[in-house]
C-alpha atoms as a PDB file:
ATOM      1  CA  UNK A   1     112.772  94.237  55.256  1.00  0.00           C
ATOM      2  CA  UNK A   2     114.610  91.805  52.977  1.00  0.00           C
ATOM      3  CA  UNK A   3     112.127  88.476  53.870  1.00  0.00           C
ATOM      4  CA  UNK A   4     109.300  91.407  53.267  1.00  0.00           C
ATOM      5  CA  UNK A   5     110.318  91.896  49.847  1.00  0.00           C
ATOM      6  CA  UNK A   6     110.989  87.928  49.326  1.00  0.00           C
ATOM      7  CA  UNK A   7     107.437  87.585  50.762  1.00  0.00           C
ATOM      8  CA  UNK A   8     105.857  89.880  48.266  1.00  0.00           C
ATOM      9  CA  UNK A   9     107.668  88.675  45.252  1.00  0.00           C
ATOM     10  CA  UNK A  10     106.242  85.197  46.563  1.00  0.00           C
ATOM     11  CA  UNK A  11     103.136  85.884  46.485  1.00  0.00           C
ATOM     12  CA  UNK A  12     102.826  88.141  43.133  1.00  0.00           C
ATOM     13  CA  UNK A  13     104.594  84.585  41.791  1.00  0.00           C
ATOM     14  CA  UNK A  14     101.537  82.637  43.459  1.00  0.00           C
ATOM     15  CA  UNK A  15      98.648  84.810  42.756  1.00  0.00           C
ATOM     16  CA  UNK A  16      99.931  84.888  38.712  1.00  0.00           C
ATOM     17  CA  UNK A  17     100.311  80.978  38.907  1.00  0.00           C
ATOM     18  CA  UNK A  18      96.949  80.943  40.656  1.00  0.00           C
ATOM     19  CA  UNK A  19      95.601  83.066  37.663  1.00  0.00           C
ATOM     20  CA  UNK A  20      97.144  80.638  34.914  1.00  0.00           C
ATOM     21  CA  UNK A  21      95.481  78.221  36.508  1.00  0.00           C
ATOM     22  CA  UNK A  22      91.955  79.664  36.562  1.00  0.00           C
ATOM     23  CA  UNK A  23      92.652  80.666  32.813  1.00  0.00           C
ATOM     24  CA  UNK A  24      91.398  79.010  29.782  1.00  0.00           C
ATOM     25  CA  UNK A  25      94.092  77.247  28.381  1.00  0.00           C
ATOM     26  CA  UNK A  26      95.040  76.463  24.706  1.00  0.00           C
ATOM     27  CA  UNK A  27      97.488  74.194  23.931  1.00  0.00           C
ATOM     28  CA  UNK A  28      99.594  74.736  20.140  1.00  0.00           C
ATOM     29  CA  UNK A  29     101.686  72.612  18.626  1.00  0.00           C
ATOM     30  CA  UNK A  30     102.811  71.410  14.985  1.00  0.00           C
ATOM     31  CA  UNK A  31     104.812  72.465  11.900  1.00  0.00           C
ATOM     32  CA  UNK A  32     107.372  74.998  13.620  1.00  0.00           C
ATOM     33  CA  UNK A  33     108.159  77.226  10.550  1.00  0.00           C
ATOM     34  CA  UNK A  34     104.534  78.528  11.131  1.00  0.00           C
ATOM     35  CA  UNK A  35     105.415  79.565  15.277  1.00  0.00           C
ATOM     36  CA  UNK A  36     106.703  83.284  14.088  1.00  0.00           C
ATOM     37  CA  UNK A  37     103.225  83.929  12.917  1.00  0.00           C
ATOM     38  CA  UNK A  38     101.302  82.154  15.387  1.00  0.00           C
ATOM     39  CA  UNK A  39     102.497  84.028  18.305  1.00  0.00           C
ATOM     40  CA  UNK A  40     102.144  87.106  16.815  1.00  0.00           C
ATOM     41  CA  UNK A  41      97.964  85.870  16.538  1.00  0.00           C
ATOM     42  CA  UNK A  42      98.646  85.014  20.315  1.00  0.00           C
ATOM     43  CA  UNK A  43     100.080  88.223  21.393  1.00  0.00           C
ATOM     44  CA  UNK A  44      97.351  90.523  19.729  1.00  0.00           C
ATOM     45  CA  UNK A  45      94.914  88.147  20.473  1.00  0.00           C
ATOM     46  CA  UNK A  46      95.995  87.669  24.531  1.00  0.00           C
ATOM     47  CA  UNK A  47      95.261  92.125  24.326  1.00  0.00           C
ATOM     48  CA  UNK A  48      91.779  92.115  23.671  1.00  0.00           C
ATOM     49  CA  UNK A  49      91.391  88.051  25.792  1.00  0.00           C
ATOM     50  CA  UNK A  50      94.046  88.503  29.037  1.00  0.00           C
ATOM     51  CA  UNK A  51      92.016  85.809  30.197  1.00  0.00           C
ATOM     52  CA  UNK A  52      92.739  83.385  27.843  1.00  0.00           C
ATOM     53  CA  UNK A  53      96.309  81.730  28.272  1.00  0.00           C
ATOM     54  CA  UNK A  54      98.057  80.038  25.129  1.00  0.00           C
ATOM     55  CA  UNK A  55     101.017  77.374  25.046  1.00  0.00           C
ATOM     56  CA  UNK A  56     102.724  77.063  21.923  1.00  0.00           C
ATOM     57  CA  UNK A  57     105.296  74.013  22.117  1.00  0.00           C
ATOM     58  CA  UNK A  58     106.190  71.052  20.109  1.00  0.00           C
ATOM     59  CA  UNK A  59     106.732  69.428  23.184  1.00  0.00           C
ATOM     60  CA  UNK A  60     103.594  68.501  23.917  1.00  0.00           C
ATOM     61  CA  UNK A  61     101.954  65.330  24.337  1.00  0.00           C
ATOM     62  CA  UNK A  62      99.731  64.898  21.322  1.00  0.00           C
ATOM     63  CA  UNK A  63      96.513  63.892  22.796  1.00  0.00           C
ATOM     64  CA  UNK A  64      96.922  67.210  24.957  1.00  0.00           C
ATOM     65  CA  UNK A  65      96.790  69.737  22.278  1.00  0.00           C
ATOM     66  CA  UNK A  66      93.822  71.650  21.340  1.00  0.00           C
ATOM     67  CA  UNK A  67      95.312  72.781  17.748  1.00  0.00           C
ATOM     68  CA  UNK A  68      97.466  70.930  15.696  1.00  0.00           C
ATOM     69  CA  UNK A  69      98.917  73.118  13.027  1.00  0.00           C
ATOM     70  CA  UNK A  70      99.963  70.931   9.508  1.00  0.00           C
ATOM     71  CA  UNK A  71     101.444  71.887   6.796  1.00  0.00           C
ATOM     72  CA  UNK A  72     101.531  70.196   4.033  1.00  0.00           C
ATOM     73  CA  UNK A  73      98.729  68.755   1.532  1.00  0.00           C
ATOM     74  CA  UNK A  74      96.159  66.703   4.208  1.00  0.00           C
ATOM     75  CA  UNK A  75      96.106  63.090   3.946  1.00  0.00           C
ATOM     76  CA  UNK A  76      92.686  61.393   5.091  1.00  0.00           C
ATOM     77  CA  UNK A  77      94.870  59.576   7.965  1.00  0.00           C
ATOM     78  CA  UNK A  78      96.056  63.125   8.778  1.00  0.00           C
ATOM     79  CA  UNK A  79      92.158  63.781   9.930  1.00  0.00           C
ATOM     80  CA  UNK A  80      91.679  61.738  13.156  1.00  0.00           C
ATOM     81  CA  UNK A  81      88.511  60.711  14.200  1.00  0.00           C
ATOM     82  CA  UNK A  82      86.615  63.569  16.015  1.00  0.00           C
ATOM     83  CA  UNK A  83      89.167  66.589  14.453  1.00  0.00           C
ATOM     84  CA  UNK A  84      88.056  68.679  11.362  1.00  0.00           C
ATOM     85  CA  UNK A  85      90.382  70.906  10.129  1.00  0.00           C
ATOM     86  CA  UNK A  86      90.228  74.320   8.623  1.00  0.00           C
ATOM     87  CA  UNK A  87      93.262  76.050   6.682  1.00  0.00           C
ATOM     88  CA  UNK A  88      94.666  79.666   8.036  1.00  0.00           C
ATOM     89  CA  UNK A  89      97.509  80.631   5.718  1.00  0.00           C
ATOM     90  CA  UNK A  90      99.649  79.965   3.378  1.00  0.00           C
ATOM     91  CA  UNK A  91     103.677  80.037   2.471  1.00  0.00           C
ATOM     92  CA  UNK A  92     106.323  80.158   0.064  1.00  0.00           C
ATOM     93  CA  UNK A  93     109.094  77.753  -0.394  1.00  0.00           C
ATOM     94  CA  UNK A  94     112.423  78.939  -2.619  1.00  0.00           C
ATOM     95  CA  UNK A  95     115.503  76.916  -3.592  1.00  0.00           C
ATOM     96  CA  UNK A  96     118.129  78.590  -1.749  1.00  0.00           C
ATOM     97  CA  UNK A  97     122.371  78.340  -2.046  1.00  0.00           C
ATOM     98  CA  UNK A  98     125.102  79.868  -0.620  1.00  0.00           C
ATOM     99  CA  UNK A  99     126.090  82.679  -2.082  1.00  0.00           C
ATOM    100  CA  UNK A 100     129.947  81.815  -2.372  1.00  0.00           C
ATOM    101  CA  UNK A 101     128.885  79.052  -4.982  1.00  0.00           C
ATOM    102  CA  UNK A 102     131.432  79.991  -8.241  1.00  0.00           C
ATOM    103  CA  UNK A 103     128.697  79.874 -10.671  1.00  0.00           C
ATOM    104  CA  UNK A 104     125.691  81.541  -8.218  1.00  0.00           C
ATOM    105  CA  UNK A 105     125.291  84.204 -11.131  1.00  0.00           C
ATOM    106  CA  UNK A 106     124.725  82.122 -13.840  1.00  0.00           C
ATOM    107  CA  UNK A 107     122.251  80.156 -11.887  1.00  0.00           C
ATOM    108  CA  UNK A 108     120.302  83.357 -11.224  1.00  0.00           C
ATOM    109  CA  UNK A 109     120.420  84.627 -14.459  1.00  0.00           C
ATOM    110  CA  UNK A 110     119.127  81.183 -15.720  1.00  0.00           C
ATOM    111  CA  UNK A 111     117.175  80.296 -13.112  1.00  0.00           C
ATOM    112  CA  UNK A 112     115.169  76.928 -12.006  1.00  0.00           C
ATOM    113  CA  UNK A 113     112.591  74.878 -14.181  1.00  0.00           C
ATOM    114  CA  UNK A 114     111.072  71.836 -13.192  1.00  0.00           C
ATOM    115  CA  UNK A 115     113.786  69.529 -14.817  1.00  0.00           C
ATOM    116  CA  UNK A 116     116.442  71.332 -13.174  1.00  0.00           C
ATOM    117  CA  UNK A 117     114.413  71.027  -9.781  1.00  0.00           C
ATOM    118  CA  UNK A 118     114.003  67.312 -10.288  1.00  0.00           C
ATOM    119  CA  UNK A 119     117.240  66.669 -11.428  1.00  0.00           C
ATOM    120  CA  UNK A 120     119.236  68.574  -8.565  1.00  0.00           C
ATOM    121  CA  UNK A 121     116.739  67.462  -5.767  1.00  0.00           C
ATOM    122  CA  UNK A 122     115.998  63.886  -6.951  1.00  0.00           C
ATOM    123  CA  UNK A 123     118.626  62.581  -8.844  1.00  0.00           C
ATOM    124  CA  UNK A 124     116.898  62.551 -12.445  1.00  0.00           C
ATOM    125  CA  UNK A 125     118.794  63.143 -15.460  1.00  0.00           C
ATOM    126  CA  UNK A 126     116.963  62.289 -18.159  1.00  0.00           C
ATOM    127  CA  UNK A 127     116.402  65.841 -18.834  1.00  0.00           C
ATOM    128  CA  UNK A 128     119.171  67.406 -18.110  1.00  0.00           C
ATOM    129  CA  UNK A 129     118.463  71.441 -17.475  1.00  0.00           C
ATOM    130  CA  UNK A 130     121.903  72.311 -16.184  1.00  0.00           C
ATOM    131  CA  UNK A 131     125.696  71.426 -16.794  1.00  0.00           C
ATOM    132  CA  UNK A 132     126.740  67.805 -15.507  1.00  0.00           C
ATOM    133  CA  UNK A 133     129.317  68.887 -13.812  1.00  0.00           C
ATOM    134  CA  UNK A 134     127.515  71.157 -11.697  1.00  0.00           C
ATOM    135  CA  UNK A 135     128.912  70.394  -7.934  1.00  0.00           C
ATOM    136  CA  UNK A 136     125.479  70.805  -5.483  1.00  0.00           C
ATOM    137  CA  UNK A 137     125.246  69.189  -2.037  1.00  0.00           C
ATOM    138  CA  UNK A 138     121.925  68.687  -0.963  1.00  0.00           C
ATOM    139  CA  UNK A 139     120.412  69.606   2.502  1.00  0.00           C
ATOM    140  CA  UNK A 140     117.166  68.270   3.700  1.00  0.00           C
ATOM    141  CA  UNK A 141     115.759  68.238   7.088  1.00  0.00           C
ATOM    142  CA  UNK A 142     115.819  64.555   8.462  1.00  0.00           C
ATOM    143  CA  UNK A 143     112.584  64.045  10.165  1.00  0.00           C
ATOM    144  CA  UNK A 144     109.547  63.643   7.815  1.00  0.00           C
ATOM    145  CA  UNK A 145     108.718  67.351   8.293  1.00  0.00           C
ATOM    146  CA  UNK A 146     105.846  69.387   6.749  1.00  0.00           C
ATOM    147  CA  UNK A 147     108.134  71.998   4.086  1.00  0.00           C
ATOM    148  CA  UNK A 148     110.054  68.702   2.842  1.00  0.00           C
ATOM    149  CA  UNK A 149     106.977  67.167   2.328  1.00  0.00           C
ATOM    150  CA  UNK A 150     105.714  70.240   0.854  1.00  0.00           C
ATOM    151  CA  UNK A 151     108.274  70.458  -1.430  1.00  0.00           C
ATOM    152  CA  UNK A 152     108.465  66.734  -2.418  1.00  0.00           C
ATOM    153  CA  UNK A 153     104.535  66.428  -3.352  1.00  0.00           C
ATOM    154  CA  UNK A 154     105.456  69.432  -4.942  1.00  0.00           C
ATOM    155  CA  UNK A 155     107.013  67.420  -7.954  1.00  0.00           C
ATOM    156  CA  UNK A 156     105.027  64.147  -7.467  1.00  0.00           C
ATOM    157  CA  UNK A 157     107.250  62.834  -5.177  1.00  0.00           C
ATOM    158  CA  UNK A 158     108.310  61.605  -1.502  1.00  0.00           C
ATOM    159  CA  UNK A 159     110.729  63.224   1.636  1.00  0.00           C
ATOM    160  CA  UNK A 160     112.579  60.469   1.362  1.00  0.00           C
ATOM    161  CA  UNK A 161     113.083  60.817  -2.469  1.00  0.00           C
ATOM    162  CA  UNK A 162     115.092  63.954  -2.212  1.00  0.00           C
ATOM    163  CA  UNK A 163     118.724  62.797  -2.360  1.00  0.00           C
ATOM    164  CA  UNK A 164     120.526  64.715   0.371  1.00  0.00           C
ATOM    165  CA  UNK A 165     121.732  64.806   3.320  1.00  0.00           C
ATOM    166  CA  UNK A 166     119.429  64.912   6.354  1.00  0.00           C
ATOM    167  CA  UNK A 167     119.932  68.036   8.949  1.00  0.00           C
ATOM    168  CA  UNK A 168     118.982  67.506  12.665  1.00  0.00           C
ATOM    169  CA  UNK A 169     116.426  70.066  13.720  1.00  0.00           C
ATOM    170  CA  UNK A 170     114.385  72.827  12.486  1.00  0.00           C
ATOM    171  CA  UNK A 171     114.152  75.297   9.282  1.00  0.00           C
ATOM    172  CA  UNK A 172     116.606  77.133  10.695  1.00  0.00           C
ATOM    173  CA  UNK A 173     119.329  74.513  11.258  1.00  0.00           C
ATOM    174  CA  UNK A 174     118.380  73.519   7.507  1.00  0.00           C
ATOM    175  CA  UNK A 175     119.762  77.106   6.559  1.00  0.00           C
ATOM    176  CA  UNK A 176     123.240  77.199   8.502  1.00  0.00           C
ATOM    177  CA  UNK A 177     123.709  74.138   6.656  1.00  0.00           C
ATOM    178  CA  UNK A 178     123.573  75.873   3.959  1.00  0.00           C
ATOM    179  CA  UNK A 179     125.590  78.479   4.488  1.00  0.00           C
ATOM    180  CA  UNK A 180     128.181  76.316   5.610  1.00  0.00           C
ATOM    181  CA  UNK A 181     128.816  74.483   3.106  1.00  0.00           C
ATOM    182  CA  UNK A 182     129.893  76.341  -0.350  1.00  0.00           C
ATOM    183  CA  UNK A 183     128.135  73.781  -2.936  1.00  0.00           C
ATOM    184  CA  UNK A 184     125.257  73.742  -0.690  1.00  0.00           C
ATOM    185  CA  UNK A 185     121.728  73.367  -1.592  1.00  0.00           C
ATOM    186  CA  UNK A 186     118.197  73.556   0.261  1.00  0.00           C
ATOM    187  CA  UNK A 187     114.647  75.248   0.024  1.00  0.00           C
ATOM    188  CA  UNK A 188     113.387  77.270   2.628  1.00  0.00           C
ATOM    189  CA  UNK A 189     110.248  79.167   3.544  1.00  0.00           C
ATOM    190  CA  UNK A 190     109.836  83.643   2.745  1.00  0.00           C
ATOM    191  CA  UNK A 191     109.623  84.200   6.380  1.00  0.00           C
ATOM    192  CA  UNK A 192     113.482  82.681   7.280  1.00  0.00           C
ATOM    193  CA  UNK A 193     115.471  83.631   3.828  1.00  0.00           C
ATOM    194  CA  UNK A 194     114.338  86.855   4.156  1.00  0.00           C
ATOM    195  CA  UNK A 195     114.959  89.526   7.051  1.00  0.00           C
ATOM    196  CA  UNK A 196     111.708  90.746   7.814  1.00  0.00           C
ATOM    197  CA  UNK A 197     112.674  94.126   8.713  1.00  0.00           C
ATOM    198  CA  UNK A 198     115.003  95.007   6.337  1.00  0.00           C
ATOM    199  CA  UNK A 199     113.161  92.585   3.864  1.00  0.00           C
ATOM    200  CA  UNK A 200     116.091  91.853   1.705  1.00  0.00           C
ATOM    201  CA  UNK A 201     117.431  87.745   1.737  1.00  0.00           C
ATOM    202  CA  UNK A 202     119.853  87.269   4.888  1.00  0.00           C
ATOM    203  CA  UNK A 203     123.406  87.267   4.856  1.00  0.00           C
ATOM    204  CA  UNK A 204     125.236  83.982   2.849  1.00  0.00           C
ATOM    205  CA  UNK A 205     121.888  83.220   1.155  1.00  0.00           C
ATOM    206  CA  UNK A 206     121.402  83.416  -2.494  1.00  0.00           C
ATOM    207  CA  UNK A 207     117.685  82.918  -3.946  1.00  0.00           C
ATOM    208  CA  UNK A 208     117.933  80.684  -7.235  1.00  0.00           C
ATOM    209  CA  UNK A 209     114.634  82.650  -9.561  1.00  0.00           C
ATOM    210  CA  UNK A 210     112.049  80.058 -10.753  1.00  0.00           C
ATOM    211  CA  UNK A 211     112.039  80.029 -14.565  1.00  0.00           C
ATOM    212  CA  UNK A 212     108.096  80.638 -14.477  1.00  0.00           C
ATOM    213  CA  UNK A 213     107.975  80.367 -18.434  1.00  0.00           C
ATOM    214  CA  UNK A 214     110.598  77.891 -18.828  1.00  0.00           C
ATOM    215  CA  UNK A 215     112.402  79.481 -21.302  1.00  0.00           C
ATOM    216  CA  UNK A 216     115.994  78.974 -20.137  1.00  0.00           C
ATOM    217  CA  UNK A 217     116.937  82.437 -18.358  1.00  0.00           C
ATOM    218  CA  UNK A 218     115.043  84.634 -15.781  1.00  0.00           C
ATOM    219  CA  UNK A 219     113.231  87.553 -17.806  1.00  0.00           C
ATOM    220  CA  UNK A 220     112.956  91.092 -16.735  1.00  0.00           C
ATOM    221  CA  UNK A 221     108.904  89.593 -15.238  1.00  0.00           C
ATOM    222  CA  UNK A 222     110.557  87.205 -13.040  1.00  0.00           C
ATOM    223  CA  UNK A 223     113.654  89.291 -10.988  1.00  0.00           C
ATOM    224  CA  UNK A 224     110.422  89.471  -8.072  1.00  0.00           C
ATOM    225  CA  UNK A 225     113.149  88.521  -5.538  1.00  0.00           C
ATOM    226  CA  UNK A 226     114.713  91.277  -4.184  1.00  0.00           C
ATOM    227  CA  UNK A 227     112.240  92.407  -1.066  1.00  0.00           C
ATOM    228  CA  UNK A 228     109.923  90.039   0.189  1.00  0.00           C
ATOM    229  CA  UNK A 229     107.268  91.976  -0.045  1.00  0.00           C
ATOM    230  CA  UNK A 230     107.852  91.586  -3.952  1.00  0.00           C
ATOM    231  CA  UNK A 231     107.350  87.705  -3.851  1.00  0.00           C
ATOM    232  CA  UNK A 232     104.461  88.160  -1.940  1.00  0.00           C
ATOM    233  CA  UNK A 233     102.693  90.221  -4.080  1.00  0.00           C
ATOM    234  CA  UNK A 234     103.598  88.376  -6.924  1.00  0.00           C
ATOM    235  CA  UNK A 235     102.477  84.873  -5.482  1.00  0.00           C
ATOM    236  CA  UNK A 236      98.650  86.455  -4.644  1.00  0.00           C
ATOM    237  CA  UNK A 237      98.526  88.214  -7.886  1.00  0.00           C
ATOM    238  CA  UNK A 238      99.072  85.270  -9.769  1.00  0.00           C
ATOM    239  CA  UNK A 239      99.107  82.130  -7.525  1.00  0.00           C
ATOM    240  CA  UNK A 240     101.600  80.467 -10.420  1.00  0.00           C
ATOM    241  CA  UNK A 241     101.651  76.461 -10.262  1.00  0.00           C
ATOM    242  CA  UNK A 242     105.538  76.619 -10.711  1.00  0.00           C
ATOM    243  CA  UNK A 243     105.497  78.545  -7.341  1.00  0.00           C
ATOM    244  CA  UNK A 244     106.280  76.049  -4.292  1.00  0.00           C
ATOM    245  CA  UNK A 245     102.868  77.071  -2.581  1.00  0.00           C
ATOM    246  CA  UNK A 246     101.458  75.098   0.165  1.00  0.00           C
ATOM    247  CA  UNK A 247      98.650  75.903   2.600  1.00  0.00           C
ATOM    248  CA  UNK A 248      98.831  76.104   7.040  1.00  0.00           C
ATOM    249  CA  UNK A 249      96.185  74.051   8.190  1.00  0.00           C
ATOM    250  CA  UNK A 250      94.932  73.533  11.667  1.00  0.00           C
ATOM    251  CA  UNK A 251      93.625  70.546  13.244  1.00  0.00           C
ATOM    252  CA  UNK A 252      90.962  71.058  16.507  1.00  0.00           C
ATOM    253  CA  UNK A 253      88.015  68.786  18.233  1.00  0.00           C
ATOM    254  CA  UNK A 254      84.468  68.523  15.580  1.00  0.00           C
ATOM    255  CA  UNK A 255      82.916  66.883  18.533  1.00  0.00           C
ATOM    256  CA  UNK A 256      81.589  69.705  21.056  1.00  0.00           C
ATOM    257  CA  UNK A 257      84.540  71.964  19.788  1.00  0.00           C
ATOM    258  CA  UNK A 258      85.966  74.602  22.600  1.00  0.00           C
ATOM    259  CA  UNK A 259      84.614  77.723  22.664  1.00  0.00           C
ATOM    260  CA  UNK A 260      87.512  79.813  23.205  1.00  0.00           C
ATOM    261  CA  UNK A 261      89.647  77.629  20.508  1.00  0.00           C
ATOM    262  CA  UNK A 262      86.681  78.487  17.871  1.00  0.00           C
ATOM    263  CA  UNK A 263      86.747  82.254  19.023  1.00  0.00           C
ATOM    264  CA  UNK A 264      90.506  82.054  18.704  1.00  0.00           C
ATOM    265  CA  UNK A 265      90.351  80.755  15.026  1.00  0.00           C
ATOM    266  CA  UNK A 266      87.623  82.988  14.363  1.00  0.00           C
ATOM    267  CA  UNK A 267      89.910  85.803  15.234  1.00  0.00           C
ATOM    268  CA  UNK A 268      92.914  84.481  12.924  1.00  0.00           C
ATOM    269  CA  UNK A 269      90.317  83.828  10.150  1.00  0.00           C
ATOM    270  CA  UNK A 270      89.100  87.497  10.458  1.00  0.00           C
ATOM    271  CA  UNK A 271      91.160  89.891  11.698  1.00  0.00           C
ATOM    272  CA  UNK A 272      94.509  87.857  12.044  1.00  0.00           C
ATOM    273  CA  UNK A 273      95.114  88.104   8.278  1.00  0.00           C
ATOM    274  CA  UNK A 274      96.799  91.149   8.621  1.00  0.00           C
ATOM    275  CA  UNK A 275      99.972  90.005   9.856  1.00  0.00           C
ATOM    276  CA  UNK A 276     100.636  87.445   7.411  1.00  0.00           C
ATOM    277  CA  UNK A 277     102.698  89.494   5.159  1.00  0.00           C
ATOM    278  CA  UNK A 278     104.818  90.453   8.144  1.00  0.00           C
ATOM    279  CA  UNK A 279     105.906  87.087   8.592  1.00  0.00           C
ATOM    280  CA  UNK A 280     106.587  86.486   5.214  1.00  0.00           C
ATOM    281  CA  UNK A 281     103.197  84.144   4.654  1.00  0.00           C
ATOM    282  CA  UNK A 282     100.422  84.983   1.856  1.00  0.00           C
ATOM    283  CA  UNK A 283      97.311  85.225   2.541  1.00  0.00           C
ATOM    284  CA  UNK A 284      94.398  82.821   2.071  1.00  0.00           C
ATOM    285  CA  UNK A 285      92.551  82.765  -1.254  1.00  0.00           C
ATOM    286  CA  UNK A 286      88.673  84.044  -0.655  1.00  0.00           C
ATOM    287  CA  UNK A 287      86.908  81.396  -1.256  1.00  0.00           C
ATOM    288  CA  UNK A 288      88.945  79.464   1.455  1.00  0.00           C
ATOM    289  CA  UNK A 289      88.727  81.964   3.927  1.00  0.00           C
ATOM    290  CA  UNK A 290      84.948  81.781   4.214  1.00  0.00           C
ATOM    291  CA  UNK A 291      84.748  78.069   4.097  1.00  0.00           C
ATOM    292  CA  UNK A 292      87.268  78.057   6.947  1.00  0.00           C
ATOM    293  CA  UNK A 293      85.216  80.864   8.452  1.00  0.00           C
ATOM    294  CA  UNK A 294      82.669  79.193   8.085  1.00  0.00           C
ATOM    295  CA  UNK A 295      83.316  75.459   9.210  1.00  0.00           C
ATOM    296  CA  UNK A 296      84.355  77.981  12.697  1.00  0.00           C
ATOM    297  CA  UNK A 297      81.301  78.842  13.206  1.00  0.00           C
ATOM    298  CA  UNK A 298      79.129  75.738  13.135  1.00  0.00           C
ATOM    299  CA  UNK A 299      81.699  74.575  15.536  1.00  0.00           C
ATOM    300  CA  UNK A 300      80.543  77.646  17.670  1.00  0.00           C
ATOM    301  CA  UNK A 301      77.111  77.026  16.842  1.00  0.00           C
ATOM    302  CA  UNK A 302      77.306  73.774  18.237  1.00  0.00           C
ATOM    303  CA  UNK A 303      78.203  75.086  21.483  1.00  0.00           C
ATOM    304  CA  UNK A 304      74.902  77.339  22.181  1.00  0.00           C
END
């Protein structure tokens, strides 16, 4: 009875190996702050496509990956010969502390302007928006990764520019830094400061406002941070420069594109935007959307 069962269990494990391997496979890989939202597409996509089987790793050998997702501001040596690349989404980047800090009152009720920024994340004091004495200890994360780009071009400058110390790892790891450490400093993304069911910042986090007027304190206009669902409406109602926007761009094959990786994008493009606030992302401006859209389906085109 026993080597019955152990025979049956085998071959379930065969036959849905077997079917794996008869699937079409996508491969996923890139800028891991996005992956909470990208397997959400995957899972509502994989209900109405069981046939269609997705990976979604960063361990991945490049050259094996059908979509590459980037995200940060496109370089023309970010474009490889052959790949074209659309843009899906968008996301929110907020100067975070712990919320311990002595003083993390009066740095809410004052709030962040672009000297302050530049002066607390790059080491200029020329003008000097807060008190010199002002103990912060900055956290960035050490590899070259999309948000710290993000946030660097941000204010004209470089990753390596930011004067801090580099964390090993992801977003994540970038935030328990963070909230180890009383005086420290970081940025982080909507979609990990906030809880997104409860929607309220996590535990140990404070959010430091962004002085959108730059008039030296946070006015009753600019207290949008207590549910995330607030910041998101405010950064698609107004899409304010002095927010730290940046776009989620994907990167697939121009030449004789996949079909089921164009179908796939397709679907994110046109009903995938739904679940963008979930995740703590914003969604794509209209004009955008139907140039990504569209760029999609020449790619499909191409294929009939």
């Amino acid at each position: 009875m026993k080597k019955t069962i152990v025979g049956i269990i085998a071959l379930i494990s065969i036959l849905g190996y077997s079917t794996q391997l008869n699937a079409q496979t996508i491969r996923i890989a890139g800028t891991r702050l996005t992956y909470p939202l990208f397997q959400k597409w995957i899972d509502e996509y994989s209900k109405q496509h069981p046939d269609v089987y997705f990976i979604l790793n960063s361990k991945q050998p490049a050259d094996s990956v059908d979509i590459s997702i980037v995200s940060h501001i496109l370089a023309s040596t970010d474009i490889k010969a052959g790949k074209t690349a659309i843009t899906v989404s968008r996301y929110v980047q907020l100067p975070v502390v712990n919320s311990s800090r002595a003083n993390v009152a009066a740095l809410q009720e004052k709030g962040f302007n672009d000297a302050t920024f530049k002066q607390v994340y790059f080491g200029e004091t020329s003008t000097s928006s807060i008190a010199t004495d002002a103990v912060f200890t900055v956290y960035k994360r050490k590899q070259n990764a999309c948000a710290s780009q993000s946030f660097a071009n941000h204010f004209g400058s470089e990753q390596k520019d930011i004067q801090s110390i580099g964390v090993v790892g992801d977003d994540k790891d970038l935030l328990a830094a963070v909230k180890q450490d009383v005086n420290g400093i970081s940025y982080n993304n909507l979609g990990f400061i906030y809880d997104l069911k409860t929607r309220k910042p996590i535990d140990s986090i404070a959010i430091i406002p962004v002085d959108f007027n730059e008039n030296g304190k946070i006015d009753a206009d600019e207290r949008i941070y207590g549910s995330l669902d607030n910041v998101l409406t405010y950064a698609e109602k107004t899409n304010s420069p002095k927010l730290l926007i940046e776009e989620v761009h994907v990167l697939y094959n121009q030449n004789n594109p996949d079909k089921e990786v164009a179908n796939f994008l397709k679907w994110v493009l046109i009903n995938g935007q739904q679940y963008n606030h979930e995740y703590g992302f914003i969604n794509l401006l209209n004009d955008t959307r139907k140039q990504s859209i569209e760029t999609v389906k020449q790619g499909l085109a191409q294929r009939q």
